[in-house]
Protein backbone atom coordinates (compact mmCIF):
# COMPACT_ATOMS: atom_id res chain seq x y z
CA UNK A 1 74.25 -12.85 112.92
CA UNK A 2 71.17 -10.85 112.60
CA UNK A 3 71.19 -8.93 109.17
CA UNK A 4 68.40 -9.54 107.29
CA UNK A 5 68.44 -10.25 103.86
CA UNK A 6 65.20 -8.26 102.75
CA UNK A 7 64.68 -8.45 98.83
CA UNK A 8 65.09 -5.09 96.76
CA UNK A 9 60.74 -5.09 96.79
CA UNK A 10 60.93 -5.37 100.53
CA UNK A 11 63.45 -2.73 100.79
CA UNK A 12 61.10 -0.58 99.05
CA UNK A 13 58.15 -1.55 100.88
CA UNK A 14 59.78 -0.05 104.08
CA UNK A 15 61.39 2.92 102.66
CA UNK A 16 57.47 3.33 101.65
CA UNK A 17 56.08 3.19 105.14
CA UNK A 18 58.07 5.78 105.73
CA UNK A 19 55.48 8.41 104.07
CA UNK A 20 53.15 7.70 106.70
CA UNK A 21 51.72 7.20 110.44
CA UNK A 22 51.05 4.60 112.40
CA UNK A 23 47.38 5.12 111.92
CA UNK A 24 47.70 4.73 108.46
CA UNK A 25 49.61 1.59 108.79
CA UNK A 26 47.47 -0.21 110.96
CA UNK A 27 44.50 0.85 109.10
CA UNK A 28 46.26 -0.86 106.10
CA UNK A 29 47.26 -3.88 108.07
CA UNK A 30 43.23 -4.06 109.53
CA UNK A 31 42.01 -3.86 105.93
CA UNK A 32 44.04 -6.83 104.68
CA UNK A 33 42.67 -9.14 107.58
CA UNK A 34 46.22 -8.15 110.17
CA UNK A 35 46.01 -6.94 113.50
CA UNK A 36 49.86 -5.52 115.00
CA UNK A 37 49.49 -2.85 117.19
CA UNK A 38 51.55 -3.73 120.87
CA UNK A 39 49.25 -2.50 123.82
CA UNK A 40 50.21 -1.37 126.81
CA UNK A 41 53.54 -0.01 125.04
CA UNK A 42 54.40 3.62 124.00
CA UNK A 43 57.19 6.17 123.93
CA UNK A 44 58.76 6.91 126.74
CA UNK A 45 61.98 8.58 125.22
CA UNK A 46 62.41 10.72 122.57
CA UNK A 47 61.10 11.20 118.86
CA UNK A 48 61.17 14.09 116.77
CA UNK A 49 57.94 16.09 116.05
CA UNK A 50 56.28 13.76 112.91
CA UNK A 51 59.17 11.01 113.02
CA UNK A 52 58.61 7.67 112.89
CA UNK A 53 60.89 4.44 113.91
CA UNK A 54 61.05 1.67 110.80
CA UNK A 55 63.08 -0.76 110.69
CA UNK A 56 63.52 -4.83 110.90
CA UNK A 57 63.15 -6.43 114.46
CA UNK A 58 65.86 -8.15 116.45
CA UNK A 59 64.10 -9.76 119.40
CA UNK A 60 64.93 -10.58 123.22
CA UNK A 61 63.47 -13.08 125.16
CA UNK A 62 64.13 -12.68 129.36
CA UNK A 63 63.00 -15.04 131.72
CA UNK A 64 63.21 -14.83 135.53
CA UNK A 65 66.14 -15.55 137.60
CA UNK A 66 67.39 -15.00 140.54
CA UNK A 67 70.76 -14.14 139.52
CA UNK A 68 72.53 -11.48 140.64
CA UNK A 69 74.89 -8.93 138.75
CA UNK A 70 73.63 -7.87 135.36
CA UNK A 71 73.64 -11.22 133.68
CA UNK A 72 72.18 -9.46 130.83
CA UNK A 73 74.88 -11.57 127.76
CA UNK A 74 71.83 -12.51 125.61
CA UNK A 75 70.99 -8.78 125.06
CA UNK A 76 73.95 -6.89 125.15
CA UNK A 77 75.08 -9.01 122.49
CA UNK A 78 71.83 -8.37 120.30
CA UNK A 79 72.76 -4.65 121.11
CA UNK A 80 76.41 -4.86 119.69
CA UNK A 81 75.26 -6.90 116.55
CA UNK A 82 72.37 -5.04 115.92
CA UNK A 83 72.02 -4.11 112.09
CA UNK A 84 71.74 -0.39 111.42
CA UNK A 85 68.49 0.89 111.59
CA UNK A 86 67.44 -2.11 113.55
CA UNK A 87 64.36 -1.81 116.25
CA UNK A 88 65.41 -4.21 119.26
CA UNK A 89 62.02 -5.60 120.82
CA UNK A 90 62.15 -7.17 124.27
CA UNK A 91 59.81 -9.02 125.98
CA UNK A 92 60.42 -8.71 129.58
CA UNK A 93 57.33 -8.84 131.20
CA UNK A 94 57.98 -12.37 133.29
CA UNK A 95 59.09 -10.21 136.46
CA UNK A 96 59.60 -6.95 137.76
CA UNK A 97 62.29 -4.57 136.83
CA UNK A 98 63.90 -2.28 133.94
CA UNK A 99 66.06 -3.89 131.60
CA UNK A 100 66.59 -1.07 129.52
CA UNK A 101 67.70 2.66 130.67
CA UNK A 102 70.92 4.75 129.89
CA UNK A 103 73.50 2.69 129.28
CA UNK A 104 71.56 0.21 127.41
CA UNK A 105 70.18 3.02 125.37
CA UNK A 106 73.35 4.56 124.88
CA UNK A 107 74.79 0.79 123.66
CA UNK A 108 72.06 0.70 121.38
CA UNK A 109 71.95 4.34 119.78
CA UNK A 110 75.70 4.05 119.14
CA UNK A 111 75.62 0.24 117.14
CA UNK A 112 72.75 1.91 114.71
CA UNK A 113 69.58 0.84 116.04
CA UNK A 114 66.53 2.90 115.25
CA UNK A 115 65.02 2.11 118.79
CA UNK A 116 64.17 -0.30 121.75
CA UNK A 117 60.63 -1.49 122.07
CA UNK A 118 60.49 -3.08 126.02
CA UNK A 119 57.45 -5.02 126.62
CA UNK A 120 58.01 -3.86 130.43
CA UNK A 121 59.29 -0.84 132.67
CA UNK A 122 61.94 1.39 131.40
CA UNK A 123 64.05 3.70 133.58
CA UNK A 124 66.58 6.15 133.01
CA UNK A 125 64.72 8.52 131.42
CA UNK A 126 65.90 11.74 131.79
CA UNK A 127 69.33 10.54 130.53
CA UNK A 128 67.69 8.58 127.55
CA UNK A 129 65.61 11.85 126.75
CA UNK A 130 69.09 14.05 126.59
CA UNK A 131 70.43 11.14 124.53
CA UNK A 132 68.01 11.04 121.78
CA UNK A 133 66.85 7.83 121.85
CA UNK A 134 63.57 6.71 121.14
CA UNK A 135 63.03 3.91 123.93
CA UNK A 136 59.53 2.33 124.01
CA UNK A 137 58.06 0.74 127.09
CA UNK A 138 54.81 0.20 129.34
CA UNK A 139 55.88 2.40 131.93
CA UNK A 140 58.76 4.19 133.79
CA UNK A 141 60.20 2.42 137.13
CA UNK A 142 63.82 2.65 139.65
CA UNK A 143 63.79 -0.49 140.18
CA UNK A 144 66.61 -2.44 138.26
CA UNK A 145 66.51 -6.64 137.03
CA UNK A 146 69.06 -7.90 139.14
CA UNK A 147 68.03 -11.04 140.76
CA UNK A 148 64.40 -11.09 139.44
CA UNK A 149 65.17 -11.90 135.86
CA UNK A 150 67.82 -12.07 132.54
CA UNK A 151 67.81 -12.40 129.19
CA UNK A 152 67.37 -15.92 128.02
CA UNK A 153 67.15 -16.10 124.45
CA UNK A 154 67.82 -13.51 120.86
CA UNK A 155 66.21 -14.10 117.51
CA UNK A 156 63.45 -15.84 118.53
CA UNK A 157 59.56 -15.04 118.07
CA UNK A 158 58.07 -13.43 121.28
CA UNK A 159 54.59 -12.82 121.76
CA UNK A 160 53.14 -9.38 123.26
CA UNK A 161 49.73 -8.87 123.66
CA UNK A 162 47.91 -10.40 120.67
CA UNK A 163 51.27 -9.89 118.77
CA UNK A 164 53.73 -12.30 118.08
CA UNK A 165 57.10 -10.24 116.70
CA UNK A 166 59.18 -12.75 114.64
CA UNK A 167 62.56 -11.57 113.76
CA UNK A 168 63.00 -9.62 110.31
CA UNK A 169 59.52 -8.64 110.98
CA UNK A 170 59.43 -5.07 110.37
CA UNK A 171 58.22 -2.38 113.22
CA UNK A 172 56.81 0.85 112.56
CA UNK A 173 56.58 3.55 116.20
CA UNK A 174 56.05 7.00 116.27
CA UNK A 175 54.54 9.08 119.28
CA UNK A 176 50.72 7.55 118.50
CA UNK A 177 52.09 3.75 119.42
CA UNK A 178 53.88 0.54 118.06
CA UNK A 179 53.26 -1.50 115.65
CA UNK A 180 54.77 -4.67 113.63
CA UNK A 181 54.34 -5.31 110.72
CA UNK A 182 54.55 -9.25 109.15
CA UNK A 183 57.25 -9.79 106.69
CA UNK A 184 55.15 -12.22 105.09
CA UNK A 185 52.49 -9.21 104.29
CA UNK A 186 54.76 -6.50 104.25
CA UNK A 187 54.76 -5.05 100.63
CA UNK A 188 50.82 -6.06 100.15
CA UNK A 189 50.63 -3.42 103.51
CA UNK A 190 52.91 -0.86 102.68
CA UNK A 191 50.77 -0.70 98.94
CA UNK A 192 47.77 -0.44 101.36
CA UNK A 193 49.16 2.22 103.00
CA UNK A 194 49.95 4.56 100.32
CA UNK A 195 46.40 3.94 98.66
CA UNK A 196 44.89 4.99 102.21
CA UNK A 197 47.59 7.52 102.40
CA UNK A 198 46.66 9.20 99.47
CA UNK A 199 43.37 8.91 99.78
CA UNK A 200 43.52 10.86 103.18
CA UNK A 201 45.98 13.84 101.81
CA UNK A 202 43.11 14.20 98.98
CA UNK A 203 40.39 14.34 101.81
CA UNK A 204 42.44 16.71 103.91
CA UNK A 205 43.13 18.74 100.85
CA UNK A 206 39.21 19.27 100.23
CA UNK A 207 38.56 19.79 103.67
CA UNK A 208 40.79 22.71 103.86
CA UNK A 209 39.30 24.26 100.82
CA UNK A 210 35.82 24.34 102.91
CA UNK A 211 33.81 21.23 101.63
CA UNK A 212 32.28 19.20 104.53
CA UNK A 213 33.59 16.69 106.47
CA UNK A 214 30.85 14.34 105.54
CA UNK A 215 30.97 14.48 102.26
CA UNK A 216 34.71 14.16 101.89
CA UNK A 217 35.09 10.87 104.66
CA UNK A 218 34.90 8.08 103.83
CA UNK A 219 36.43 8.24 100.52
């Protein structure tokens, strides 16, 4: 239900990201006319020193409700059919409360996703840190969504900030911020990206050796 069916070029394009940072990729993105980055959203869980979250988006859409009990079907079915590798991106920023701590993280970690993006509070975090799982969200709160709002729809666009994720878009997050990256663009980026890439290691490389910074940057 949501594998994605990337060509053998767009395989490669993300395995290429890979190489770099989000700086780089948004700088790439910026030069091609794009803008991607998700404000207001960073890392709130865990991520290895240099690692970086890639992978293709499987979206969440939660509206409000006055339900009670956890009426949360929509989502913990995108977390048990999540491909591996997948980034789950949520937009639950209609009402107060955490849709995502432990247990969801846990869900998530052990179907193969790469991460949770939450456009909203996260909670849980201590437990989430000891698990290992990069979570994503504006900010840390207790309080839960019961009876102030549910998932409504999965594999739908959702729009965050000047952003709208689409599903099989792919999203790149590491410690600096999230960003996602247009499946219609992505191998014209990711070729960005290693030109900038490259160009940067050679700057850094002269740098060390002693030249100046102004000569060396720009390139």
């Amino acid at each position: 239900m949501f594998e994605t069916d990337y060509s053998p070029a767009e395989q490669d394009a993300i395995e290429r990201l890979r190489a770099w940072y989000s700086g780089d990729v948004h700088d790439s993105m910026e030069a091609l006319g794009h803008f991607g980055y998700l404000e207001g959203i960073s890392l709130q869980g865990t991520l290895g020193d240099g690692a970086v979250v890639v992978g293709p988006a499987v979206t969440v859409s939660f509206k409000p409700s006055d339900r009670k009990g956890e009426p949360q079907d929509v989502y913990h079915n995108a977390i048990d059919n999540v491909p591996a590798g997948g980034v789950i991106v949520l937009d639950a920023s209609c009402a107060d409360g955490a849709c995502s701590g432990e247990l969801m993280s846990t869900g998530a970690k052990t179907a193969g996703a790469a991460a949770t993006i939450v456009n909203g509070t996260v909670r849980d975090l201590a437990q989430v840190r000891r698990l290992g799982y990069p979570l994503f969200g504006t900010h840390p709160s207790p309080v839960g969504v019961s009876g102030r709002k549910e998932p409504a729809e999965s594999q739908v666009p959702i729009t965050i900030g000047r952003v709208t994720v689409k599903p099989g878009d792919v999203i790149f997050a590491d410690i600096d911020g999230v960003v996602c990256v247009p499946r219609d663009h992505l191998i014209a980026i990711a070729d960005e990206a290693d030109a900038n890439g490259k160009n940067e290691a050679s700057a850094r490389e002269r740098i060390l050796k002693g030249e100046k910074l102004q000569s060396v940057w720009p390139a």
